[in-house]
Protein backbone atom coordinates (compact mmCIF):
# COMPACT_ATOMS: atom_id res chain seq x y z
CA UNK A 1 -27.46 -26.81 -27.32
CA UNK A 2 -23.65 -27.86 -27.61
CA UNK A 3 -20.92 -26.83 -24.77
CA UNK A 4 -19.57 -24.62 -27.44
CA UNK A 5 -22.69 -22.68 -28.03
CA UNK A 6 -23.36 -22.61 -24.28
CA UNK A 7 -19.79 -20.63 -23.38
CA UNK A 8 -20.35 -18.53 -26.45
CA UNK A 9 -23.69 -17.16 -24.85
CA UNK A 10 -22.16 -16.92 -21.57
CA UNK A 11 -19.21 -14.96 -22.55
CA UNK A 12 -21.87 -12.58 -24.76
CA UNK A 13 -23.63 -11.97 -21.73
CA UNK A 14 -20.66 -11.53 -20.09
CA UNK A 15 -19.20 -9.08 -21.84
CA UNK A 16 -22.89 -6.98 -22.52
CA UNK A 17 -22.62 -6.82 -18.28
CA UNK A 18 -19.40 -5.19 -18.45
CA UNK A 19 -20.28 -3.29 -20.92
CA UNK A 20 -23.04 -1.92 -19.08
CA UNK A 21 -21.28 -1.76 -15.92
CA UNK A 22 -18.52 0.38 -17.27
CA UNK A 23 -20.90 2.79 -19.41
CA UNK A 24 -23.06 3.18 -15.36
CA UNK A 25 -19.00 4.00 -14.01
CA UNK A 26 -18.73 6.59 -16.94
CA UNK A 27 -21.70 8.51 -16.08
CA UNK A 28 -21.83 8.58 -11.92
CA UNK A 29 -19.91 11.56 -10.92
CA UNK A 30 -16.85 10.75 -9.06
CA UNK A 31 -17.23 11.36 -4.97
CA UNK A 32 -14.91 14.25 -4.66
CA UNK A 33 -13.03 15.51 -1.32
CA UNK A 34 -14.86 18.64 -1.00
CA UNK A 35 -18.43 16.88 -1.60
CA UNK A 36 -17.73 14.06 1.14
CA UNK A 37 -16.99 17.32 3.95
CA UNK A 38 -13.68 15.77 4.62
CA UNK A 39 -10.72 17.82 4.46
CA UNK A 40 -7.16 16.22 2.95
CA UNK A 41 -5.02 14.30 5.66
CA UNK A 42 -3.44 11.48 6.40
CA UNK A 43 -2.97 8.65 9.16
CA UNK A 44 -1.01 8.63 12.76
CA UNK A 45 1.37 5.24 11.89
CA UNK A 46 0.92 4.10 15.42
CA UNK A 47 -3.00 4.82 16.28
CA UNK A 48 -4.38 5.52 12.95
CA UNK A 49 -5.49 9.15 14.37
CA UNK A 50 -5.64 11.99 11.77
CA UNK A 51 -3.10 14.13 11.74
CA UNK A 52 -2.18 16.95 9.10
CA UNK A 53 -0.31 16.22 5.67
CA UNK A 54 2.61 18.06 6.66
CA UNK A 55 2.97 16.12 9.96
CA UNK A 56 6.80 14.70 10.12
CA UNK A 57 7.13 12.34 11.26
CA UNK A 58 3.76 11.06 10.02
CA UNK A 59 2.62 10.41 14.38
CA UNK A 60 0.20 12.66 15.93
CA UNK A 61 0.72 14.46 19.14
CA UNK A 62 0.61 11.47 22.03
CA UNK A 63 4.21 10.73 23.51
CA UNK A 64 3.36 7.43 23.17
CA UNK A 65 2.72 7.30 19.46
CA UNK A 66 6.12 9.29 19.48
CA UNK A 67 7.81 6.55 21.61
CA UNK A 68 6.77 3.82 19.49
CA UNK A 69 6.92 5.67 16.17
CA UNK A 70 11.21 6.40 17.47
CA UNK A 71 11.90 2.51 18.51
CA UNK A 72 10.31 1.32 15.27
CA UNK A 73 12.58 3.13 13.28
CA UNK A 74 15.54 2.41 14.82
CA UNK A 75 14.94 -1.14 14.85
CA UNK A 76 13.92 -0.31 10.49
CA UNK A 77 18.02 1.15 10.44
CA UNK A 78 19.48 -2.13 12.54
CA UNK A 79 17.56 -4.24 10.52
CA UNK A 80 18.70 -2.08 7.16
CA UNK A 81 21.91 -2.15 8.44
CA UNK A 82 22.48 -5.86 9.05
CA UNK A 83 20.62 -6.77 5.34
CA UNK A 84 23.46 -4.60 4.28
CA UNK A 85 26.38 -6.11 6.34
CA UNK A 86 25.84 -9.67 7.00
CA UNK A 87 26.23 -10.37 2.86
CA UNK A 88 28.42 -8.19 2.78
CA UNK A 89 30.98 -10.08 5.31
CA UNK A 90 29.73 -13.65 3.49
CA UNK A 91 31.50 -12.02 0.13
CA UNK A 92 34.13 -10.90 2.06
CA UNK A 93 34.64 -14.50 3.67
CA UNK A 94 34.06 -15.97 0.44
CA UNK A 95 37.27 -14.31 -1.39
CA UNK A 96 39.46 -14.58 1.49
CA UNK A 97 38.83 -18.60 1.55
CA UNK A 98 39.08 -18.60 -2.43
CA UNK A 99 42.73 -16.89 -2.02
């Protein structure tokens, strides 16, 4: 049996595997929110607790979580802030030297 003949059987069993694969994916029923007993929410940014969608800021209850949640996004604005700025004052540097 050549090389050629070899990869052309591999690639036909290949493909018959995904085939079969994807027709086994068709047919299982998809796990569904309801059916798993869990009810829609998402994640505490600081501990990872559960908290409600509508939770905004997305922290749960602990000061702590609160604390952390408040210093991380002022150090996100600083740091937005400064990406903003410090190109912007190169540029400005830039044409003054040019003139």
């Amino acid at each position: 049996m050549s090389r050629k003949d070899r990869i052309a059987k591999a690639a036909t069993r290949t493909a018959a595997q995904a085939r079969d694969t994807a027709a086994r994916e068709r047919g299982r029923s998809k796990r569904s929110t309801s059916a798993s007993g869990v009810s829609p929410h998402r994640h505490c940014t600081v501990c990872w607790a559960p908290i409600p969608l509508k939770a905004d800021p997305p922290v749960c209850s602990n000061e702590e979580c609160e604390a952390t949640h408040d210093k991380r996004e002022g150090s996100r604005k600083r740091l937005t802030i400064m990406l903003y700025l410090f190109p912007a004052i190169a540029i400005l540097l830039a044409v003054l030297t040019s003139l």
